[in-house]
Protein backbone atom coordinates (compact mmCIF):
# COMPACT_ATOMS: atom_id res chain seq x y z
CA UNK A 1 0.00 0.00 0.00
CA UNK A 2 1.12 3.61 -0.69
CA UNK A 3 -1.53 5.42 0.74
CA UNK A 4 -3.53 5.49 3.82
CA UNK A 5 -7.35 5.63 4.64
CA UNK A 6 -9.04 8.38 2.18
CA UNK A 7 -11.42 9.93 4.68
CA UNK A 8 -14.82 10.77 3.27
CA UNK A 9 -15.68 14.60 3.20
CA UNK A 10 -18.80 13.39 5.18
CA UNK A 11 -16.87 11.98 7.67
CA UNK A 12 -14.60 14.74 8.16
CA UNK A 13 -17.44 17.80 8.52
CA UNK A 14 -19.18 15.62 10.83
CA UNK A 15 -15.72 15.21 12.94
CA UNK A 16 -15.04 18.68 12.71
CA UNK A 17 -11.54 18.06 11.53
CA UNK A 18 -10.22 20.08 8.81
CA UNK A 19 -8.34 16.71 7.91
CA UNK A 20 -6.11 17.47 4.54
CA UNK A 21 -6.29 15.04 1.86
CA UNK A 22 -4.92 11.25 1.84
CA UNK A 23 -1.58 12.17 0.83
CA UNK A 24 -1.18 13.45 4.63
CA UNK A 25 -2.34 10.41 5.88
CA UNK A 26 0.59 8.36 3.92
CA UNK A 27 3.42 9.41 6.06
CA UNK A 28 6.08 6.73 7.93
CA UNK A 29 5.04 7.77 11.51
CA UNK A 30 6.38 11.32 12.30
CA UNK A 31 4.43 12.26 15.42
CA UNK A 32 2.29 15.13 13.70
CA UNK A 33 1.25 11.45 11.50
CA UNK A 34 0.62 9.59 14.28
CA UNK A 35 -1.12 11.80 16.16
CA UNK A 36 -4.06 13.40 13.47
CA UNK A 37 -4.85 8.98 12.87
CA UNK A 38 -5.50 8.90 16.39
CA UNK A 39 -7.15 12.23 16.90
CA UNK A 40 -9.40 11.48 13.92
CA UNK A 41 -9.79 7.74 15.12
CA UNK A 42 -11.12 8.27 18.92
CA UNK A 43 -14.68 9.29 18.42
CA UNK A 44 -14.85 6.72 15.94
CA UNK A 45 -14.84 3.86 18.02
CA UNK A 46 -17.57 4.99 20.20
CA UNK A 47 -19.48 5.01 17.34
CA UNK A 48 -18.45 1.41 16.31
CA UNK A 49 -19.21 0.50 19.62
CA UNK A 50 -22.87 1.62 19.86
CA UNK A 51 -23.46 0.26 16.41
CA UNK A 52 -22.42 -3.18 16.92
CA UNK A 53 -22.92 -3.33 20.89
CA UNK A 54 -18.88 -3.85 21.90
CA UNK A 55 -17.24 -2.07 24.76
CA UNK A 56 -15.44 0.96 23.49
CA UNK A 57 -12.81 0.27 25.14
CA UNK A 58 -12.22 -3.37 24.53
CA UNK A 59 -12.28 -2.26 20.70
CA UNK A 60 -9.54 0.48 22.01
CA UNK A 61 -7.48 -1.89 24.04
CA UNK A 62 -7.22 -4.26 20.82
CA UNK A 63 -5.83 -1.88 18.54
CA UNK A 64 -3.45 -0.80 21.15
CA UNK A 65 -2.44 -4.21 21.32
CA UNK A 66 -2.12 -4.70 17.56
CA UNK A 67 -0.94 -1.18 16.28
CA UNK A 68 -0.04 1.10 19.00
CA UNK A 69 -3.10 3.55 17.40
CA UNK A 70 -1.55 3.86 14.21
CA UNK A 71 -1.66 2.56 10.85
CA UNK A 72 1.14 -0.14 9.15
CA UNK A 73 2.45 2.01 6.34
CA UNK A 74 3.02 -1.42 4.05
CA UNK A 75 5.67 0.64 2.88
CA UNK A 76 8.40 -0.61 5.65
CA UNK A 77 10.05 -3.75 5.04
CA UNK A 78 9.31 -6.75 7.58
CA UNK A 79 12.09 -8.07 9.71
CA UNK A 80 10.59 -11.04 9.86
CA UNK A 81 8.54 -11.27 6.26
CA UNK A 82 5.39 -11.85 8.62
CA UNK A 83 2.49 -10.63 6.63
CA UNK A 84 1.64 -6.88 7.74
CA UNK A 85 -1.97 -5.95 9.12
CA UNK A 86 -3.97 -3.69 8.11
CA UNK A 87 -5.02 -0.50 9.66
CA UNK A 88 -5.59 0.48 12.87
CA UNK A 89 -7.25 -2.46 14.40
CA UNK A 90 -4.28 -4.64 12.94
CA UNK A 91 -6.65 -6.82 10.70
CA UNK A 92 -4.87 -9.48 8.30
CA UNK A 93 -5.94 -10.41 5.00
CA UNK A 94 -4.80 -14.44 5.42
CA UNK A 95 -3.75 -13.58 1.57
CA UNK A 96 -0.17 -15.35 2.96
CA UNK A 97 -2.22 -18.83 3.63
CA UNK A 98 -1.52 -18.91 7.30
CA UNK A 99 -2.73 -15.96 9.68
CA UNK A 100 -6.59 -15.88 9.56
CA UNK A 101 -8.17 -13.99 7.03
CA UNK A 102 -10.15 -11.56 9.35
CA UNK A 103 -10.61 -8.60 6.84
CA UNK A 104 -12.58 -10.98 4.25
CA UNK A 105 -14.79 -12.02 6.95
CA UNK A 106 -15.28 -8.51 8.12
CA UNK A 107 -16.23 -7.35 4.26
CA UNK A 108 -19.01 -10.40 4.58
CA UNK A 109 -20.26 -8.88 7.51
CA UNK A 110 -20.55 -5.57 6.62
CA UNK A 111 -21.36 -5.75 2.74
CA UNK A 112 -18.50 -4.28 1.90
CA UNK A 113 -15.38 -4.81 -0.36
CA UNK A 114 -11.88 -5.54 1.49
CA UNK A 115 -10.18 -2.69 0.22
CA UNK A 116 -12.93 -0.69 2.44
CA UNK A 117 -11.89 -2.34 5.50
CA UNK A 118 -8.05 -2.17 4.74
CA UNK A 119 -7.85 1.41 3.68
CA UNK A 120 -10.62 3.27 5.11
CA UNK A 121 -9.93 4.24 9.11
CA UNK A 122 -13.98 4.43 10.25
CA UNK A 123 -14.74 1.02 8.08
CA UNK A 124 -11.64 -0.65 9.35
CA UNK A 125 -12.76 0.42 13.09
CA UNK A 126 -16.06 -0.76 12.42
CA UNK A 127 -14.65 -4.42 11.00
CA UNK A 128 -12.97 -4.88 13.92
CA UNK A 129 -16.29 -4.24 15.84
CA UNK A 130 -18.25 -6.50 13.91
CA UNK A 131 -16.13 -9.43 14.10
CA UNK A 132 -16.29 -9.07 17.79
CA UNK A 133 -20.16 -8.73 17.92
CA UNK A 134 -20.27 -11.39 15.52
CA UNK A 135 -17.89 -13.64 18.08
CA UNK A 136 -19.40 -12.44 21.25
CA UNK A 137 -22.83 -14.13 19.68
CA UNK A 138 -21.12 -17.09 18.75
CA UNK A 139 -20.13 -17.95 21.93
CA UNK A 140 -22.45 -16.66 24.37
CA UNK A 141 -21.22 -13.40 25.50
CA UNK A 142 -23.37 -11.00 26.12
CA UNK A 143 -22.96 -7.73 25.42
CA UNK A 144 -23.45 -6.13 28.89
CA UNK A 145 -20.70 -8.70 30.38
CA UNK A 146 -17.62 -7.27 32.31
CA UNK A 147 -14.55 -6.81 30.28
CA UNK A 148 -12.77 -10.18 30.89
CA UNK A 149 -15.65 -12.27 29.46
CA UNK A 150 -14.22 -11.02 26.32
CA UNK A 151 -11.61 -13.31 26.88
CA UNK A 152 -13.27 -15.80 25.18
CA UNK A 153 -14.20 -14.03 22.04
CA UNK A 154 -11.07 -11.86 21.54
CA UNK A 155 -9.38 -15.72 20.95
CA UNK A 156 -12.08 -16.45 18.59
CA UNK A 157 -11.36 -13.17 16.52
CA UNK A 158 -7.99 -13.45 16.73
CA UNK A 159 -5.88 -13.63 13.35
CA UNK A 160 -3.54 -16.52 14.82
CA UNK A 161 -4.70 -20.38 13.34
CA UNK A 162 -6.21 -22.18 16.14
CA UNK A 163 -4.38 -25.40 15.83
CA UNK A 164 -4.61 -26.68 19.15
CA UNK A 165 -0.76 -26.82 19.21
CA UNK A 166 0.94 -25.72 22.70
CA UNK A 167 3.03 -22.99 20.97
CA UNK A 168 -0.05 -21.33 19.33
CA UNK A 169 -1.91 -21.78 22.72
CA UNK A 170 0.14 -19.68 24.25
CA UNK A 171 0.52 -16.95 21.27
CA UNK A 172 -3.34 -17.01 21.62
CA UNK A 173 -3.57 -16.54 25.25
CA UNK A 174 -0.42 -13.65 24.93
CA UNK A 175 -2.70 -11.65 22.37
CA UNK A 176 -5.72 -11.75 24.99
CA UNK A 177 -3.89 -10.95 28.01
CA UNK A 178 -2.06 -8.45 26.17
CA UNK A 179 -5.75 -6.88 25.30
CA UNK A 180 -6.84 -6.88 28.88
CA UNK A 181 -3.85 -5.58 30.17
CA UNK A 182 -3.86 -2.58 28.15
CA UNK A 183 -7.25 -2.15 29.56
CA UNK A 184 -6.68 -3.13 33.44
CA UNK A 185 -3.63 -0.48 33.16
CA UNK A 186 -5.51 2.40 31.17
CA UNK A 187 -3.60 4.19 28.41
CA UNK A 188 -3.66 7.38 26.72
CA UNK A 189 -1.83 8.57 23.77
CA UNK A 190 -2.39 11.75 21.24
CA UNK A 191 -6.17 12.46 22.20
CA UNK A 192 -7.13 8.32 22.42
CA UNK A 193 -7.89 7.08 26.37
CA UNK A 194 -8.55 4.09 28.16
CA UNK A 195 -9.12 4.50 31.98
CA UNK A 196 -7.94 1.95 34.03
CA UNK A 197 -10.04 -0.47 35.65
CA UNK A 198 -10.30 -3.99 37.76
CA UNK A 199 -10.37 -6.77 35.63
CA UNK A 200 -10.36 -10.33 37.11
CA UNK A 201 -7.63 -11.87 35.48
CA UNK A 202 -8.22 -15.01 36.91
CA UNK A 203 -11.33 -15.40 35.41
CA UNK A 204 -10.03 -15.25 31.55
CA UNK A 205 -7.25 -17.58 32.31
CA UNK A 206 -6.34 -20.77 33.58
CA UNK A 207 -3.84 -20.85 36.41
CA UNK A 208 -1.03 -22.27 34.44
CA UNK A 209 -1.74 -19.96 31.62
CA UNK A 210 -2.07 -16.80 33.85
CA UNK A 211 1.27 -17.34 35.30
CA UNK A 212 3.03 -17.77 31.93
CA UNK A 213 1.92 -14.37 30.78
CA UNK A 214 3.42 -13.14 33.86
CA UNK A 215 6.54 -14.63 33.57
CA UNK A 216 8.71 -11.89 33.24
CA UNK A 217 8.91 -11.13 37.14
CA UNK A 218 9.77 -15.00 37.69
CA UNK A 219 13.28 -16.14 38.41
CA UNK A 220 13.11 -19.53 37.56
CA UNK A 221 16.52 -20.52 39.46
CA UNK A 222 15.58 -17.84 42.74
CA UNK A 223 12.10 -19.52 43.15
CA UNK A 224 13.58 -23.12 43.27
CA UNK A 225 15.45 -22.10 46.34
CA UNK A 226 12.99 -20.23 47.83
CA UNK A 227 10.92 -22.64 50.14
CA UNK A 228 6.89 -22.08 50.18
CA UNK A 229 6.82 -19.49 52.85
CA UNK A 230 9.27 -17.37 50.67
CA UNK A 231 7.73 -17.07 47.36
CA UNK A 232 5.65 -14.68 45.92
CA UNK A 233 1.57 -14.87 46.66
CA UNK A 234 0.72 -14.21 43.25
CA UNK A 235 2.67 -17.04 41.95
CA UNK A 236 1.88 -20.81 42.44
CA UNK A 237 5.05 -23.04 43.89
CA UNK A 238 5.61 -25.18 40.57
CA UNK A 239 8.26 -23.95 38.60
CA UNK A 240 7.64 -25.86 36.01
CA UNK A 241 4.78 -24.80 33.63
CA UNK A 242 2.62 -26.43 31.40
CA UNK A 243 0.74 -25.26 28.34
CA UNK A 244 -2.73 -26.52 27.35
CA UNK A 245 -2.92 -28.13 24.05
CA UNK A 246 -1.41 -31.02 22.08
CA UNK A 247 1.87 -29.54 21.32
CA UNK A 248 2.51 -28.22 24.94
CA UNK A 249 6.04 -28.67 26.34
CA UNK A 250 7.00 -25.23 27.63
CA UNK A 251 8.70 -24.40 30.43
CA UNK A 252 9.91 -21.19 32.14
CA UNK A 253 13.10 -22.95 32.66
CA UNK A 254 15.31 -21.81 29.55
CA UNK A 255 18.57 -23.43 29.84
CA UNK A 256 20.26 -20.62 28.14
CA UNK A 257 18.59 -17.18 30.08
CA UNK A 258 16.19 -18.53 33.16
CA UNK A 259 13.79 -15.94 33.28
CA UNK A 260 12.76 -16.76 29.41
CA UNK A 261 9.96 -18.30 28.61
CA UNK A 262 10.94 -21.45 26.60
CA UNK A 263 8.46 -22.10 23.97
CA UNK A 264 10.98 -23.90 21.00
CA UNK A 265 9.82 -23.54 17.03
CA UNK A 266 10.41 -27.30 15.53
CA UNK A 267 11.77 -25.77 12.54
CA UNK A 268 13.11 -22.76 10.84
CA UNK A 269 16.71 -22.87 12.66
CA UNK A 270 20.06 -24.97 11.35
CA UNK A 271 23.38 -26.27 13.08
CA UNK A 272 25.68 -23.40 13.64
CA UNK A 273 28.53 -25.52 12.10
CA UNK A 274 30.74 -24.56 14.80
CA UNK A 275 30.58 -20.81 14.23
CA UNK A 276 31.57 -18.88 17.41
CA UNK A 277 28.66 -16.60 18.56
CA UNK A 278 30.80 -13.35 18.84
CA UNK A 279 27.57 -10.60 18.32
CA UNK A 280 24.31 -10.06 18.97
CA UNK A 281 21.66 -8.44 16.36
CA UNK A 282 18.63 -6.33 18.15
CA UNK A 283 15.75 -6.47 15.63
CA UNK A 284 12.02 -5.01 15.31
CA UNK A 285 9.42 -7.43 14.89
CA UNK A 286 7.41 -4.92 12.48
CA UNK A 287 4.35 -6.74 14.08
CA UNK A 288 3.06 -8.12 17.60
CA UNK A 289 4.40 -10.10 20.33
CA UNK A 290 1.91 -12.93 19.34
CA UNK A 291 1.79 -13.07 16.19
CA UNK A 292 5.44 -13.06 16.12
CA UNK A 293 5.79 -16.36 17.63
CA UNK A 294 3.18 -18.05 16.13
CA UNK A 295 4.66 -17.11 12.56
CA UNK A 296 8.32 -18.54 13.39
CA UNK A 297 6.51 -21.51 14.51
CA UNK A 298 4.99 -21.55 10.40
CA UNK A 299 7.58 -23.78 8.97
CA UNK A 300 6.81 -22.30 5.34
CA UNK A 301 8.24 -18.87 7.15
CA UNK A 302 11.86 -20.31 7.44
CA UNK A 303 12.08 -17.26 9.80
CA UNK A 304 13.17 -17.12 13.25
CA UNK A 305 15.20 -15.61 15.89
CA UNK A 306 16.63 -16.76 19.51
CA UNK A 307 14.62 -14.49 21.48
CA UNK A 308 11.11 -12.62 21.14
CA UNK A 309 10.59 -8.96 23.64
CA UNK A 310 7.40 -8.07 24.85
CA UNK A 311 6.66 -4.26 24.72
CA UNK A 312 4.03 -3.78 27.76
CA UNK A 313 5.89 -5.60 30.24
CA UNK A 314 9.28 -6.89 28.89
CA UNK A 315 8.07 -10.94 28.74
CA UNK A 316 10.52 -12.33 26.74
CA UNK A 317 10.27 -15.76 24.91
CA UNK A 318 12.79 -18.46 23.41
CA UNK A 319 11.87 -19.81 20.33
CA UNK A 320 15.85 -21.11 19.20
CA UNK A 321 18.44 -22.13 21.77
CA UNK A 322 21.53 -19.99 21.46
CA UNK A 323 23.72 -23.19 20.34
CA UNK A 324 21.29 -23.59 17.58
CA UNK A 325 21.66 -21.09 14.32
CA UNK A 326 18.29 -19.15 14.08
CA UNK A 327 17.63 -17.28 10.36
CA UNK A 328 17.05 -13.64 11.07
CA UNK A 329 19.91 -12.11 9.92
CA UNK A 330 21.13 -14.14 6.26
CA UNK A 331 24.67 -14.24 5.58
CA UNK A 332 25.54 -13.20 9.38
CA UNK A 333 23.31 -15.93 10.96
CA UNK A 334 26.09 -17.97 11.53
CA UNK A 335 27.88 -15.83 14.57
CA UNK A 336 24.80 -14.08 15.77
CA UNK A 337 22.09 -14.20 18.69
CA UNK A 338 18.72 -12.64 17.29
CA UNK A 339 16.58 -10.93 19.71
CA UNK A 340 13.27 -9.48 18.26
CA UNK A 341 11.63 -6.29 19.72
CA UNK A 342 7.33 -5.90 19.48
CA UNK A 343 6.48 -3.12 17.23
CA UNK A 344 7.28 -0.81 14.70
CA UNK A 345 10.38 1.12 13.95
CA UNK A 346 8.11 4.17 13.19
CA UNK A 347 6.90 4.39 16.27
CA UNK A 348 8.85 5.02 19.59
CA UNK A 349 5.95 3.92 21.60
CA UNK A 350 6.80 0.19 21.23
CA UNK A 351 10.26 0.99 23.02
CA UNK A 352 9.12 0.41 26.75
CA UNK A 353 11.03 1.65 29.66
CA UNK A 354 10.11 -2.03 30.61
CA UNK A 355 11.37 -3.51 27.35
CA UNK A 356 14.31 -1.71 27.23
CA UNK A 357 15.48 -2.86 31.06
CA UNK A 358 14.51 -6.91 30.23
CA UNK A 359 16.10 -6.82 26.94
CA UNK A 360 19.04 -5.15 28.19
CA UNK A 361 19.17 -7.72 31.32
CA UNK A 362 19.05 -10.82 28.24
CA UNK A 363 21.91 -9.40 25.89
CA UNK A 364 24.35 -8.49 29.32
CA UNK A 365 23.41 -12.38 29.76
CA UNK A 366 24.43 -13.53 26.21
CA UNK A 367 27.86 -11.63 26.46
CA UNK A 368 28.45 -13.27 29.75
CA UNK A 369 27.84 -16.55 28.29
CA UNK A 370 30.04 -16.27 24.76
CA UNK A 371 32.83 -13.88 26.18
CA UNK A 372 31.35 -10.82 23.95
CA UNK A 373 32.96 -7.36 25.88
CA UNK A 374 29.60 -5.70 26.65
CA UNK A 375 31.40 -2.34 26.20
CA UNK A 376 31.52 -2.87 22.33
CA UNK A 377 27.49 -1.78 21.95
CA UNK A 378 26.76 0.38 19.61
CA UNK A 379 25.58 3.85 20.71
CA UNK A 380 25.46 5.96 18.16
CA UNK A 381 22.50 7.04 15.72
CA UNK A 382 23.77 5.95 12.14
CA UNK A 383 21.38 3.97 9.87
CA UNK A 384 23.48 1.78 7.72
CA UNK A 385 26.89 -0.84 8.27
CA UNK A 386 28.96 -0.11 10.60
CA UNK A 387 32.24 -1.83 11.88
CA UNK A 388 32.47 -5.47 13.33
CA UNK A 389 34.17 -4.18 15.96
CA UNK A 390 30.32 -3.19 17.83
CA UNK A 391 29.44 -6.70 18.51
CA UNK A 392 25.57 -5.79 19.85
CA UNK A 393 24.44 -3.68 17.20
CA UNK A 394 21.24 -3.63 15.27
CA UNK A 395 19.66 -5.18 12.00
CA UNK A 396 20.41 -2.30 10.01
CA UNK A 397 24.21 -2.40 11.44
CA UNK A 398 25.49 -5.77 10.10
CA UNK A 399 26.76 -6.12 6.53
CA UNK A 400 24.92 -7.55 3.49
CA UNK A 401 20.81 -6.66 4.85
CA UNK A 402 17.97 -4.42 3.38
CA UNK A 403 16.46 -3.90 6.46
CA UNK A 404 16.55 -1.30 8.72
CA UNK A 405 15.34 -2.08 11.98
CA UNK A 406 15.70 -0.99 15.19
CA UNK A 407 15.00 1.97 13.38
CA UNK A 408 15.69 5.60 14.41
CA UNK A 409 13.57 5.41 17.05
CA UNK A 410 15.89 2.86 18.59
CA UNK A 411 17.91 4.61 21.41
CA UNK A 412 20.98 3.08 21.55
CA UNK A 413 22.73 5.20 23.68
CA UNK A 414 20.70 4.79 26.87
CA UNK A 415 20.67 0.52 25.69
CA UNK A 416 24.03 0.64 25.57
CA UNK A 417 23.88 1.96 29.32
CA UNK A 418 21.80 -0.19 30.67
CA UNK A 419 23.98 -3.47 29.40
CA UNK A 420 27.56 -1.85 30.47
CA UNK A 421 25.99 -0.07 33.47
CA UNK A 422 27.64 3.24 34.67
CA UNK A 423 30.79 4.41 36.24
CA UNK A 424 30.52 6.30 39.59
CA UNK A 425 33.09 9.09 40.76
CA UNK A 426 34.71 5.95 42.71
CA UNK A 427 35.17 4.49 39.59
CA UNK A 428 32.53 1.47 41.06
CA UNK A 429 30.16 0.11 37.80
CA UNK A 430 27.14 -0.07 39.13
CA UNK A 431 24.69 -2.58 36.98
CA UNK A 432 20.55 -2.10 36.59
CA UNK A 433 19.27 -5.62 37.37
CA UNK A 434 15.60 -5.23 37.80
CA UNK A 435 12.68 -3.90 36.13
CA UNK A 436 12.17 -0.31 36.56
CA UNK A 437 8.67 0.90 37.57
CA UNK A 438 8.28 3.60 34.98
CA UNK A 439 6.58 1.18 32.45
CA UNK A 440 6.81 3.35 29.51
CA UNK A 441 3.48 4.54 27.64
CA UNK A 442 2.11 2.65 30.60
CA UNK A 443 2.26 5.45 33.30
CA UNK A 444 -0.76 3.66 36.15
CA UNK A 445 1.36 0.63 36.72
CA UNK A 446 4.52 -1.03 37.55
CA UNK A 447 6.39 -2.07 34.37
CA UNK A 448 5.92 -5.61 34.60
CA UNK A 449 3.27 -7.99 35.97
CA UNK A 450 2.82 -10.80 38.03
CA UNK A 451 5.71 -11.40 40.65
CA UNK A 452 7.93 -8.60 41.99
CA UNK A 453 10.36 -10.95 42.34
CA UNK A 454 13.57 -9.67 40.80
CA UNK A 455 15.97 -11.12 37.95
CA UNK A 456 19.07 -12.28 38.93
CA UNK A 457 21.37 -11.54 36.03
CA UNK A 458 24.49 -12.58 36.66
CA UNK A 459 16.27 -22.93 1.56
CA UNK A 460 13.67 -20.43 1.11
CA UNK A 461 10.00 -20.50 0.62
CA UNK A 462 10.29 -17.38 -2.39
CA UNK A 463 12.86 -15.83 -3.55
CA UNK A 464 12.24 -12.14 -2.48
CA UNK A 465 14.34 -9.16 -2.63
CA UNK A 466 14.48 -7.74 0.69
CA UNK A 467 14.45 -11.24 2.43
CA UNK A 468 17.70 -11.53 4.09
CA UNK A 469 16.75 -13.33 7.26
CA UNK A 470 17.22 -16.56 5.92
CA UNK A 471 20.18 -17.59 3.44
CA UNK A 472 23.89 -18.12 5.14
């Protein structure tokens, strides 16, 4: 797509918005961009909600979830060749034969064509609605029920393929409790607002599944030793967690960085050949936290990377183990650890005090483990190649790659502080090893959930042109 939702004259007299024409709208997320889609957006999902009887602010808390309030330009290149959604509800058009194909569905319910839905901002607003309504009906939920009933339905829409498999469980259950989160914590951003509320978290999970989505405040190692009387309230004594489904297997006990969640892909990695990990590449998902790791669990991908960041809270997931080669980087897979960041590199929003602090906390961990001087991260601001000498750098930084993720946004220099921590006037280095409480966008709540236990840190499926992930 090169341009972005062509707003009907109708619809911008009756906002009152002396909106200028699409060409405005078609911009790569400058915040003047971001901020007249989300201005023009927020009345517009009250009125999707009274039409099709959904809570405003569930339909609120799921575009958060998918799109930060903003609009995937189609225009940036993928990091991971996952199929990009479509506007600001984050819809996919299944046109890749694996995500769902929610915006077809939504044209069928509406009686409209699927270019409507993907490039108009009130129709795409009101698909998202409608699937919901259409959901909520199908199973039972009525439309008066408190905000975690939702639970169920928000699944049911969701894009990811309901295979019963233990991986896609969990990328299932990540998407919903991502959803209520955003609403439990409130958010506002650029005119759009979500207060927070109580929502019973317990009642839209199981117990095992509830404390895997708040993993990211469970050292896996710490709680072993701790004896019953010790641990955390919120968190049950087994260690060892279980998905639901066929495929289940997962374990917060990751062999290579404890506090990850370990949730192996069965394919899309290789043998390193006895290449010495000397660097690690920090890469933006271009997508969700979710849908991320369902789509290196699609075998046709032959995507992947070692490690997937959560933005709201810092969860971070293990989908390759770091002796294994993952393919996010092409020719430089070979040497590398991959560690994939939620979001988009045209939007700083993604970049979480909270994700910042865990993914920091992870790479300080991967230089311990394969001797890499943590001093040698990059902290400048250039966009392009830069010398092997920085061995954490980004996407954008290695040699032979189209892509150009983190992105601008990316800031390297306060990353780069929180891995080699800072130098006192005693000359002592003192080291951040927890998650801060400044959580961000998220300004109502602590950074992460669940336990305030701290971490103790010590051949391709097409042949396209920017695809670089894969090959070497």
């Amino acid at each position: 797509m090169t341009s972005f939702y062509p707003m009907s004259r109708r619809l911008t007299l009756a906002l009152g918005l002396v909106l200028a024409p699409v060409a405005a709208f078609a911009g790569t997320g400058s915040p003047d961009h971001l901020a007249a889609v989300r201005q023009a957006a927020q009345p517009m999902f009250d009125q999707a909600a009274r039409e099709f009887g959904v809570p405003a602010d569930l339909l609120r808390a799921y575009a958060f979830t998918q799109t930060h309030w903003a609009v995937p330009t189609h225009e940036e290149l993928s990091c991971t060749n996952m199929p990009q959604p479509f506007g600001i509800m984050g819809l996919y058009d299944g046109k890749e034969g694996y995500f769902d194909d929610q915006v077809g569905r939504a044209a069928r319910l509406l009686g409209t064509s699927r270019d409507q839905v993907q490039t108009d901002l009130a129709t795409n607003i009101r698909a998202a609605a409608a699937l919901l309504a259409d959901d909520a009906k199908a199973v039972g939920v009525p439309t008066d029920a408190r905000l975690e009933s939702w639970a169920a339905v928000v699944r049911r829409t969701s894009a990811i393929p309901d295979d019963e498999s233990g991986l896609n469980h969990f990328a299932h259950e990540s998407e919903v409790y991502d959803v209520l989160l955003t609403a439990q914590r409130g958010q506002k951003l650029d005119g759009i607002e979500i207060a927070p509320r109580q929502v019973n978290m317990g009642a839209a999970f199981s117990n095992g599944d509830l404390r895997l989505m708040r993993a990211p405040g469970i050292d896996a190692a710490r709680l072993q030793q701790m004896d019953e009387s010790q641990r955390p309230p919120s968190e049950a004594p087994t260690v060892s967690l279980s998905l639901q489904g066929s495929g289940g297997g997962m374990t917060t006990l990751s062999t290579d960085y404890g506090p990850a969640i370990l949730n192996l892909t069965t394919c899309n990695y290789s043998s390193r050949s006895g290449s010495a990990i000397t660097h690690v590449a920090i890469h933006t998902m271009q997508g969700s936290y979710s849908g991320t790791i369902s789509w290196f669990k699609n075998c046709s991908s032959s995507v992947s990377a070692h490690y997937c960041v959560r933005s709201s809270d810092g969860q971070i997931t293990q989908m390759v183990t770091e002796a294994n080669k993952a393919w996010h980087i092409g020719s430089e897979n070979p040497y590398t650890v991959g560690i994939e960041h939620e979001g988009y590199v045209s939007d700083a929003s993604w970049y979480t005090t909270a994700m910042y602090n865990a993914s920091a906390l992870l790479t300080r961990d991967i230089c311990a483990s394969h001797g890499i001087d943590r001093t040698t991260t990059y902290s400048g601001t250039y966009q392009g190649a830069i010398s092997s000498t920085y061995r954490v750098k980004g996407h954008v930084h290695f040699p032979n790659q189209t892509h150009v993720d983190p992105g601008a946004n990316w800031d390297w220099a306060r990353y780069k502080t929180l891995i080699v921590g800072t130098t006192t006037q005693d000359g002592v280095i003192t080291l951040v090893d927890r998650f801060d409480t400044d959580a961000g966008e998220f300004t109502t709540q602590p950074a992460y959930s669940g336990s305030t236990v701290g971490i103790d840190a010590g051949t391709s499926v097409s042949e396209q042109s920017n695809w670089d992930f894969r090959r070497g």
